[in-house]
C-alpha atoms as a PDB file:
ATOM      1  CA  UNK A   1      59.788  59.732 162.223  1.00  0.00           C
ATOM      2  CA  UNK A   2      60.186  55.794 162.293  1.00  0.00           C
ATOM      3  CA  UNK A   3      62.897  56.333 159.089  1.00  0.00           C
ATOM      4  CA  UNK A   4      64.655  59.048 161.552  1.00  0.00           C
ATOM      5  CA  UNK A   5      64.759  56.705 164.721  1.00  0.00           C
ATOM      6  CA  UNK A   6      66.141  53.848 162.446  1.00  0.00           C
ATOM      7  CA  UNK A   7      69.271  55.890 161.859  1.00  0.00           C
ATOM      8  CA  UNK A   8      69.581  56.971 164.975  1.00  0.00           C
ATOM      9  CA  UNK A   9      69.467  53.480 166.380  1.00  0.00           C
ATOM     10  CA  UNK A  10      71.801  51.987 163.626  1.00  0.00           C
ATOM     11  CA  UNK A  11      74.291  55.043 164.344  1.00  0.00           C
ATOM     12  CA  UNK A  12      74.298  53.443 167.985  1.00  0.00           C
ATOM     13  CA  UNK A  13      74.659  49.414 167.938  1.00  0.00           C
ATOM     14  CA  UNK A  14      75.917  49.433 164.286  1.00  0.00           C
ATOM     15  CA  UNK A  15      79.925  49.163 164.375  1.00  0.00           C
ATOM     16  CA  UNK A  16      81.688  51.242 165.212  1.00  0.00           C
ATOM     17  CA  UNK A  17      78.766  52.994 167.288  1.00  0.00           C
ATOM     18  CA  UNK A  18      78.647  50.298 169.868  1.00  0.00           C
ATOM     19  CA  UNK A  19      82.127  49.733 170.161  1.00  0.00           C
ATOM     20  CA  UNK A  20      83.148  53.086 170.852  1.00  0.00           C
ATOM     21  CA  UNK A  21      80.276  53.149 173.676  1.00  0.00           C
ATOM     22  CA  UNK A  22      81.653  49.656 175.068  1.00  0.00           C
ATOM     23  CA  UNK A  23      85.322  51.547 174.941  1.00  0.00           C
ATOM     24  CA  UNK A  24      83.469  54.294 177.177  1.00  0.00           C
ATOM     25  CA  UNK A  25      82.304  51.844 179.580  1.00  0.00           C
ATOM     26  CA  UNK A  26      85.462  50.590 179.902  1.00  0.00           C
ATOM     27  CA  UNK A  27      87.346  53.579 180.628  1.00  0.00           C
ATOM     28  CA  UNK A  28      84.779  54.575 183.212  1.00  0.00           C
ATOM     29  CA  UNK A  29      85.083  51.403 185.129  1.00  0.00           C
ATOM     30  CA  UNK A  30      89.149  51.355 185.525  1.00  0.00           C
ATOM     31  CA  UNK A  31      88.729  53.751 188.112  1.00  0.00           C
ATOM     32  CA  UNK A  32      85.839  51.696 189.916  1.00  0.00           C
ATOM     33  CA  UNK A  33      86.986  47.938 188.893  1.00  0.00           C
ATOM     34  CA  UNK A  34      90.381  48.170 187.550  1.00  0.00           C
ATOM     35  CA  UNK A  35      90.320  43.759 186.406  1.00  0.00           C
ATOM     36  CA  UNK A  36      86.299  44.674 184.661  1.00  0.00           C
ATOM     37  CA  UNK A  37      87.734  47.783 183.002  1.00  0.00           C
ATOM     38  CA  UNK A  38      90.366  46.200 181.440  1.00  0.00           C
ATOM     39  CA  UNK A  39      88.210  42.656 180.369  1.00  0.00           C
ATOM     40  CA  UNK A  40      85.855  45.131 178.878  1.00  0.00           C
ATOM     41  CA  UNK A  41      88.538  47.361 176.930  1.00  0.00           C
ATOM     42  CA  UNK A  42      90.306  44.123 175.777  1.00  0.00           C
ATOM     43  CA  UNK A  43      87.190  42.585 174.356  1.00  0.00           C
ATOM     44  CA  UNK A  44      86.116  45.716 172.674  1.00  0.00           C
ATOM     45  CA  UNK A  45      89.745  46.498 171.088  1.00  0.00           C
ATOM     46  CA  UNK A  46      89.934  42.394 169.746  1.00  0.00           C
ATOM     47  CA  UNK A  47      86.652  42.651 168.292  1.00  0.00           C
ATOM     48  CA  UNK A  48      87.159  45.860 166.532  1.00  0.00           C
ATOM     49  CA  UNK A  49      89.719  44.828 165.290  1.00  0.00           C
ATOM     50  CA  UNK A  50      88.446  41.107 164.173  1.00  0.00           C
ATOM     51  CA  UNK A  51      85.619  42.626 162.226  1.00  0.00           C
ATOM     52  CA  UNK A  52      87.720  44.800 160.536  1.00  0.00           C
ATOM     53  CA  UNK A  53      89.457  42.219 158.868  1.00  0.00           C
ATOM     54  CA  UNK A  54      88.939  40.843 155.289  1.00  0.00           C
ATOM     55  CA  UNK A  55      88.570  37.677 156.293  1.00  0.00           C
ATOM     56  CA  UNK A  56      85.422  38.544 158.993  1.00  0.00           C
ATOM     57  CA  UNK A  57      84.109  40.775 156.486  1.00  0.00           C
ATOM     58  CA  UNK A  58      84.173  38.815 153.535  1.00  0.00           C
ATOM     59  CA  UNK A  59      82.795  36.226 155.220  1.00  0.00           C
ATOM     60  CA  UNK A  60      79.617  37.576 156.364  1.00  0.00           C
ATOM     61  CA  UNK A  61      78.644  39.180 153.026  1.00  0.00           C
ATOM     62  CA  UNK A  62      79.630  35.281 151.925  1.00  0.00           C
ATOM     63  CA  UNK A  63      76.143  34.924 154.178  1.00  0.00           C
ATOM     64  CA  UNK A  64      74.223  37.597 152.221  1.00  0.00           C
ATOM     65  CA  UNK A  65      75.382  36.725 148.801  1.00  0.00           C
ATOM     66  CA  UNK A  66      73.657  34.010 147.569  1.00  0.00           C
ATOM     67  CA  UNK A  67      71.808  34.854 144.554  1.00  0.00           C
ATOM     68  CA  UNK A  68      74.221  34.012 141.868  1.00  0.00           C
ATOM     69  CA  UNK A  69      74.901  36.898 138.973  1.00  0.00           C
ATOM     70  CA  UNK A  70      72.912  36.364 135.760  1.00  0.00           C
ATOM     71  CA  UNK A  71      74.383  33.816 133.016  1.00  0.00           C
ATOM     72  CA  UNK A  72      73.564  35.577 129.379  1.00  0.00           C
ATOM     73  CA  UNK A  73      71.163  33.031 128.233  1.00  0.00           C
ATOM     74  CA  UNK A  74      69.175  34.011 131.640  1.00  0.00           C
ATOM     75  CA  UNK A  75      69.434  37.819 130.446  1.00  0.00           C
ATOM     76  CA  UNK A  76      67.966  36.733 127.206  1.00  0.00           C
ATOM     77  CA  UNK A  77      65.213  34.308 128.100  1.00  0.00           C
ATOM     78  CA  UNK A  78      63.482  36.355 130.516  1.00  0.00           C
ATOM     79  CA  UNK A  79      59.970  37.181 130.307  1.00  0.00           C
ATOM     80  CA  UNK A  80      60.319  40.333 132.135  1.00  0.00           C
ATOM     81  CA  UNK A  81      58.316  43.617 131.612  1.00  0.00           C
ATOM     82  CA  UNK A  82      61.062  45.967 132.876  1.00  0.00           C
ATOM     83  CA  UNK A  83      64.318  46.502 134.796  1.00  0.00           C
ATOM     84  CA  UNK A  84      63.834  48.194 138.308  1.00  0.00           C
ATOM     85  CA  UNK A  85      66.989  49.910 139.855  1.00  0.00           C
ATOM     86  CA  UNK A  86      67.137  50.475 143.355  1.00  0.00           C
ATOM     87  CA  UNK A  87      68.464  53.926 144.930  1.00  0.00           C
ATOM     88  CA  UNK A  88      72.008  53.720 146.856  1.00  0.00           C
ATOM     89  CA  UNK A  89      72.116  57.263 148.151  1.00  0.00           C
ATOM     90  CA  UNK A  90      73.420  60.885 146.557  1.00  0.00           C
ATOM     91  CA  UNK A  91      76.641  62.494 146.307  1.00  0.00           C
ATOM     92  CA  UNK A  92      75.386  66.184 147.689  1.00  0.00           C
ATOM     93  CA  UNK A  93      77.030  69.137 146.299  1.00  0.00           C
ATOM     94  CA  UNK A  94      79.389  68.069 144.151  1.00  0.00           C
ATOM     95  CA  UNK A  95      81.849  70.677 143.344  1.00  0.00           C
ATOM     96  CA  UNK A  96      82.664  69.046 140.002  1.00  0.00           C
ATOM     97  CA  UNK A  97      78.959  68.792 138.664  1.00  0.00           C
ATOM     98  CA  UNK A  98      77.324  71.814 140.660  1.00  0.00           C
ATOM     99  CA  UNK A  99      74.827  70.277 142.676  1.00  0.00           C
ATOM    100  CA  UNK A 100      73.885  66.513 143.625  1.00  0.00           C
ATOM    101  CA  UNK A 101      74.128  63.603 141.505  1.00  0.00           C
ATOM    102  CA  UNK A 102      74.358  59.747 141.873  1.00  0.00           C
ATOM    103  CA  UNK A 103      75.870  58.237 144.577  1.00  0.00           C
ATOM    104  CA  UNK A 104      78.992  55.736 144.064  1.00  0.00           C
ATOM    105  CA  UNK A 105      77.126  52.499 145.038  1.00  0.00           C
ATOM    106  CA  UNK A 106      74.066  54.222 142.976  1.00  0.00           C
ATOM    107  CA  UNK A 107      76.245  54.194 139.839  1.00  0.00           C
ATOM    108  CA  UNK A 108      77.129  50.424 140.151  1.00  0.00           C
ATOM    109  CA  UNK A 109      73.564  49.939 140.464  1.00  0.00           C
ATOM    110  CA  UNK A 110      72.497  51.864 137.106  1.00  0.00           C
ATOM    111  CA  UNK A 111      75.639  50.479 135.139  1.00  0.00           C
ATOM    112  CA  UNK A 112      74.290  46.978 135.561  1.00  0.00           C
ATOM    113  CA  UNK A 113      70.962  48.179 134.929  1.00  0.00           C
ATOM    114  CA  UNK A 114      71.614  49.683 131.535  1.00  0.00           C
ATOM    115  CA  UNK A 115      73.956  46.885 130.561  1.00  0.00           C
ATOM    116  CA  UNK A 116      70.079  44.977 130.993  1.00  0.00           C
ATOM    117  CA  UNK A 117      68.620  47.548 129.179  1.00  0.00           C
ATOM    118  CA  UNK A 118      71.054  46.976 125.881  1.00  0.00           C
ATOM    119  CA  UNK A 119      70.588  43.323 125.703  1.00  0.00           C
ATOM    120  CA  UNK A 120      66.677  43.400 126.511  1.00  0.00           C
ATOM    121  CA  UNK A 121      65.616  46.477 125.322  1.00  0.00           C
ATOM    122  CA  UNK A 122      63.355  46.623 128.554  1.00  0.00           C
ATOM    123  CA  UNK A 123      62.157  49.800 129.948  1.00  0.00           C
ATOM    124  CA  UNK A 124      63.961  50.928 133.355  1.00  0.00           C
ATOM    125  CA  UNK A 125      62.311  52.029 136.688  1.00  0.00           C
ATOM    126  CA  UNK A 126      64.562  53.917 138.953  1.00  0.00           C
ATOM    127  CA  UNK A 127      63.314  54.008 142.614  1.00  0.00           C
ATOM    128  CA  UNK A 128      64.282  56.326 145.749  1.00  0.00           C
ATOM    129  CA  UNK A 129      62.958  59.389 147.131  1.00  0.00           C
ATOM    130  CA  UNK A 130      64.551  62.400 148.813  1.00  0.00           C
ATOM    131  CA  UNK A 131      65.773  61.159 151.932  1.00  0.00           C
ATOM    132  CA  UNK A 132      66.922  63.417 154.570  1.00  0.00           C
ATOM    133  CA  UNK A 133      68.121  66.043 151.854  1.00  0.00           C
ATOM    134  CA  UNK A 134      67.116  69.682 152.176  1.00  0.00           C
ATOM    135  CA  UNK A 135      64.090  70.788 151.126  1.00  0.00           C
ATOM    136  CA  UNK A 136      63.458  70.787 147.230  1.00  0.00           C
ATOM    137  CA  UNK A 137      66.343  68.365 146.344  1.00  0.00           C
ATOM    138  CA  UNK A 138      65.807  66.295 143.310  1.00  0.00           C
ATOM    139  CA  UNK A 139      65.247  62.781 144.422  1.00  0.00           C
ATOM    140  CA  UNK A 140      67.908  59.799 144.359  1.00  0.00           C
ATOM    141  CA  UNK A 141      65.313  58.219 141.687  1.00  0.00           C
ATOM    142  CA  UNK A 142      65.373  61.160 139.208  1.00  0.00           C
ATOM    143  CA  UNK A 143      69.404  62.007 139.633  1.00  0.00           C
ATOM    144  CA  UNK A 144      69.718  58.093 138.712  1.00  0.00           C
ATOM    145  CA  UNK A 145      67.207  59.002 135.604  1.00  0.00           C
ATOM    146  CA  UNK A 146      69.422  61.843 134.671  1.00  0.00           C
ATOM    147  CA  UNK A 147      72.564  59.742 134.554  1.00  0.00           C
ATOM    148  CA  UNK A 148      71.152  57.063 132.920  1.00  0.00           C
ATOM    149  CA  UNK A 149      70.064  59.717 130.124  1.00  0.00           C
ATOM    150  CA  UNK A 150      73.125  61.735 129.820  1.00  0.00           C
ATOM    151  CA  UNK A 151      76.142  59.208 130.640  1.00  0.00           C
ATOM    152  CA  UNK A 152      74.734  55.917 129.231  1.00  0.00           C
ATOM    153  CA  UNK A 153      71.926  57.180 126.578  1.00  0.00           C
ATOM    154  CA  UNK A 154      69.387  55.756 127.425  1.00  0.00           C
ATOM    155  CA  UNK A 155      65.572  57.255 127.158  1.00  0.00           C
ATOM    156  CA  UNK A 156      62.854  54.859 128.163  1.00  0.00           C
ATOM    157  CA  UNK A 157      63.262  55.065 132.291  1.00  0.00           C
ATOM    158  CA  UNK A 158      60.459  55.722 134.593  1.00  0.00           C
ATOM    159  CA  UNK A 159      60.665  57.039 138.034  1.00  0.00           C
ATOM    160  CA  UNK A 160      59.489  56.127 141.685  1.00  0.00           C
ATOM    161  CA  UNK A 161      60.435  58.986 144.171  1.00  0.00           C
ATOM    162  CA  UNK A 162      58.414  58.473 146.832  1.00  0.00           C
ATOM    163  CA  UNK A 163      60.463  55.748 148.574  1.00  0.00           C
ATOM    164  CA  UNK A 164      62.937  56.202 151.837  1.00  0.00           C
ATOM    165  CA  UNK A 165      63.899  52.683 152.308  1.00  0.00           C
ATOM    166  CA  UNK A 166      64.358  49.324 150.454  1.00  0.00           C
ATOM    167  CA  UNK A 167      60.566  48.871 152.092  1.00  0.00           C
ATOM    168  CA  UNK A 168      59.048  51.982 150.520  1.00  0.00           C
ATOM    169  CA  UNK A 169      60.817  50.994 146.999  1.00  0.00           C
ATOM    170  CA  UNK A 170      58.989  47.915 146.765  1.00  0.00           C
ATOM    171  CA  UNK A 171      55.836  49.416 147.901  1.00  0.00           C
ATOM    172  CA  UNK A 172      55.395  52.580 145.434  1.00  0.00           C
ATOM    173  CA  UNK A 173      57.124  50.386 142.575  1.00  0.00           C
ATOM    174  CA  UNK A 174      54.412  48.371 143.033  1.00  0.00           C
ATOM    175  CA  UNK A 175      51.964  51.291 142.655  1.00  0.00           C
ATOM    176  CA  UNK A 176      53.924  52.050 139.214  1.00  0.00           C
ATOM    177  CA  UNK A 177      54.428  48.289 137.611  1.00  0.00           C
ATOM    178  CA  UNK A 178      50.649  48.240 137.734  1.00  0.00           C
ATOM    179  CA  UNK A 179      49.764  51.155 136.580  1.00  0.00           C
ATOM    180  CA  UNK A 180      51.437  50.313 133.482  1.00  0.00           C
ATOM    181  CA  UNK A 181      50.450  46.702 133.819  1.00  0.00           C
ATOM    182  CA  UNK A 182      53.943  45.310 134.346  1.00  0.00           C
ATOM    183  CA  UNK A 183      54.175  42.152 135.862  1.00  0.00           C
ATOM    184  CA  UNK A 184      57.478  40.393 136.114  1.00  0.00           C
ATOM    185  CA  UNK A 185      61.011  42.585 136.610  1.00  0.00           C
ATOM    186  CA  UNK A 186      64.265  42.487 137.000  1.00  0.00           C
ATOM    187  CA  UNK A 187      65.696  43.644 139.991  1.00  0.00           C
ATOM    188  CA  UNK A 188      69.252  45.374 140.363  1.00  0.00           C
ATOM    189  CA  UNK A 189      70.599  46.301 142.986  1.00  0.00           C
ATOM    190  CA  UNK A 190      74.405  44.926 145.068  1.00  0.00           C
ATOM    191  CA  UNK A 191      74.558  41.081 145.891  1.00  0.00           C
ATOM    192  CA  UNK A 192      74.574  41.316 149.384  1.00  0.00           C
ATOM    193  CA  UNK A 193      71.489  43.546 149.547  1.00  0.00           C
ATOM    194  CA  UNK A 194      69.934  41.358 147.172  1.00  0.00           C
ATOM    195  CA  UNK A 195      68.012  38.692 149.619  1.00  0.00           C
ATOM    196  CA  UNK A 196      66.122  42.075 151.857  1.00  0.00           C
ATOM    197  CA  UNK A 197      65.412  43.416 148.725  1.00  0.00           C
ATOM    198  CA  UNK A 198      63.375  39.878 146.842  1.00  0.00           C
ATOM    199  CA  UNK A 199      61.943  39.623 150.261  1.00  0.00           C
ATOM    200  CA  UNK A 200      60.525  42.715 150.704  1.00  0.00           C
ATOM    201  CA  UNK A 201      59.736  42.950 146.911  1.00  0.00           C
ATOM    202  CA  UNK A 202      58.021  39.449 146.895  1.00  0.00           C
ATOM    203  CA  UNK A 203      55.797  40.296 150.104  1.00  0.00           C
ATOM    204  CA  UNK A 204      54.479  43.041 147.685  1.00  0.00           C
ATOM    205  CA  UNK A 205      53.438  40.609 145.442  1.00  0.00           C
ATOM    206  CA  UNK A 206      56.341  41.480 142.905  1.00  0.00           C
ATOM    207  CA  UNK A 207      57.545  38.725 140.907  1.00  0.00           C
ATOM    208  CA  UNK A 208      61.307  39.640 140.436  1.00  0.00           C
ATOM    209  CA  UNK A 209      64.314  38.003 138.584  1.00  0.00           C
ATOM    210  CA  UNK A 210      67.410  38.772 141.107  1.00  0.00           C
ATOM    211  CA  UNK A 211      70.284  40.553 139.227  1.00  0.00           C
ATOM    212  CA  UNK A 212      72.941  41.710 141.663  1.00  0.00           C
ATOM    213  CA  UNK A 213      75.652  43.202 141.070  1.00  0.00           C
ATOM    214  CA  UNK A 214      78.952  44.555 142.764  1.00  0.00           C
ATOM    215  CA  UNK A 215      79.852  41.155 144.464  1.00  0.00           C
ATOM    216  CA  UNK A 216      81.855  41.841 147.602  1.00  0.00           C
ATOM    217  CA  UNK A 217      82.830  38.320 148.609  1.00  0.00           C
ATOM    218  CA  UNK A 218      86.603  38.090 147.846  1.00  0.00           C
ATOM    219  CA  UNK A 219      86.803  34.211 148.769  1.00  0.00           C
ATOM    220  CA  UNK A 220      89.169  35.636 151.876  1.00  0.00           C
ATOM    221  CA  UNK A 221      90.463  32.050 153.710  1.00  0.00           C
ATOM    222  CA  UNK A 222      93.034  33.990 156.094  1.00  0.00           C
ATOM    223  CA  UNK A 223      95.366  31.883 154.357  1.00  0.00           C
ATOM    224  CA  UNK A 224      97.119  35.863 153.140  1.00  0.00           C
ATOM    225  CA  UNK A 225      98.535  38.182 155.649  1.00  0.00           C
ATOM    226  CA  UNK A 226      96.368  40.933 153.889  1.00  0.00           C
ATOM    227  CA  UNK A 227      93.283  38.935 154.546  1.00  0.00           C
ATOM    228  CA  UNK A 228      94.162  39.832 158.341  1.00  0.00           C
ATOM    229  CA  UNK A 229      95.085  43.458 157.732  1.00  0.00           C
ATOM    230  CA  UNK A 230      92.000  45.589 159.871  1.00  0.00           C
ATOM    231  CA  UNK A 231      90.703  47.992 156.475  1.00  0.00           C
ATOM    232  CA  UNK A 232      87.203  46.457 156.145  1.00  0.00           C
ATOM    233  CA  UNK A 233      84.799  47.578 158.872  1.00  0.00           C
ATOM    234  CA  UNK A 234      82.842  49.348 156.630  1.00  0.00           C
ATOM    235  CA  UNK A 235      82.055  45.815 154.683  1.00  0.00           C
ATOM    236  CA  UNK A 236      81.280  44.695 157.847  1.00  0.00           C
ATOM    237  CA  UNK A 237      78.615  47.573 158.861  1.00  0.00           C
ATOM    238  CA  UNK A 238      76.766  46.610 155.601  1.00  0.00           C
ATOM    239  CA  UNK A 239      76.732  43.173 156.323  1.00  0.00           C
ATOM    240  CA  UNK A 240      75.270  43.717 159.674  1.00  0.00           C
ATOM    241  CA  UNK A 241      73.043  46.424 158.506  1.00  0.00           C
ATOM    242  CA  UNK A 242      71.569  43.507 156.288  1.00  0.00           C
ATOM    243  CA  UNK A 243      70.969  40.733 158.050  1.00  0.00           C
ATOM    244  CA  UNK A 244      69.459  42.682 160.687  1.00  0.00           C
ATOM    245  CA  UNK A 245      67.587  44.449 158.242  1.00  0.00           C
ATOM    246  CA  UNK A 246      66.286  41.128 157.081  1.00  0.00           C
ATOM    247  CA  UNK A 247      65.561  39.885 160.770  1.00  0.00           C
ATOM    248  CA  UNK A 248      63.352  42.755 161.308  1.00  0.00           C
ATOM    249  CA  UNK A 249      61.468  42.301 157.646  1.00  0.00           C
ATOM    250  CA  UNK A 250      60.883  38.742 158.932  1.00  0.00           C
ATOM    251  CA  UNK A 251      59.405  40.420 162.173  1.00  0.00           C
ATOM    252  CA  UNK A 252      57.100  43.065 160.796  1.00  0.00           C
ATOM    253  CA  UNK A 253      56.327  41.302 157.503  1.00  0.00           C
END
């Protein structure tokens, strides 16, 4: 229920949720207060549009990104037990593999993850339950195991598929690195989602080795026309998605 009321409030204040119900509020009050209607419609159309811009966006993953990607000689000095891939999601029904399989962002994550695996030869934990799939779906954790099997070759990966959240993937994996006495990990998953995920992972009482991947941050100045050009709102939802994601961690944590 709480993972169900999460969407529902992030479908609501999360762009462009709460812009389109600012647009309503406008619209309502031209008839009522022509000079407030207006105010309110201008505000909402400039902001849309600012934080659809590359520069806005890029900026506020800037924020989020801060754990740098691995040099080699970091790779190969670890002292990690194993390589733990967070789920991004499914790709339901896909016509051209007849059924569900990884999503996009989930095959950036498990790329990385077995380019980890051929220089360390560590063992790889995907994490991620069902979600809100139907009943009986495979899990995000086991379609990530299947890919990493069939596309990339590799063998040694365990699963956690109990998971909903970034929350519940640090939990259960926790359950699972000590059950097979694993103590130190590297954890992939995309640079700007990286600082909710160490925190969670670390409350657990994981002790992780960041490894993001899929940096976002384009080094956007708004020096380029293009960097003003509104076609990144959806790098801007993420971005707000995380750093209230990590304000609430820091709340209930």
């Amino acid at each position: 229920m709480e993972i169900f009321f999460n969407y529902i409030l992030k479908g609501i204040f999360l762009p462009p949720g709460g812009l389109i119900f600012l647009l309503f509020i406008g619209l309502l009050l031209l008839r009522k207060n022509r000079k407030t209607g207006i105010t309110i419609l201008s505000v909402t159309v400039l902001t849309f549009y600012i934080i659809s811009t590359p520069f806005f966006s890029s900026s506020l993953i800037g924020l989020l990104e801060t754990y740098p990607a691995l040099t080699h000689q970091q790779i190969m000095n670890n002292k990690a037990d194993a390589i733990v891939i967070l789920g991004a999601g499914r790709y339901s029904g896909a016509p051209e593999y007849k059924g569900d399989t990884v999503s996009e962002p989930g095959l950036t994550r498990i790329r990385y993850g077995a380019f980890l695996h051929k220089k360390t030869g560590l063992p790889i934990i995907t994490t991620g339950g069902t979600g809100f799939a139907k009943k009986g779906a495979t899990s995000e954790a086991q379609l990530m195991k299947s890919s990493l099997q069939e596309d990339f070759g590799i063998s040694s990966v365990l699963t956690e598929d109990e998971s909903l959240n970034t929350a519940g993937n640090a939990f259960f994996t926790k359950q699972l690195l000590d059950k097979h006495g694993f103590k130190r990990v590297f954890l992939v998953t995309h640079a700007w989602h990286m600082p909710r995920s160490v925190n969670v992972f670390m409350i657990n009482g994981i002790d992780v080795i960041p490894a993001p991947t899929a940096f976002e941050k384009t080094g956007h100045r708004g020096g380029k026309l293009l960097d003003w050009f509104p076609d990144s709102l959806e790098n801007t939802r993420w971005a707000l998605h995380e750093i209230i994601g990590l304000l609430w961690y820091k709340l209930r944590y």
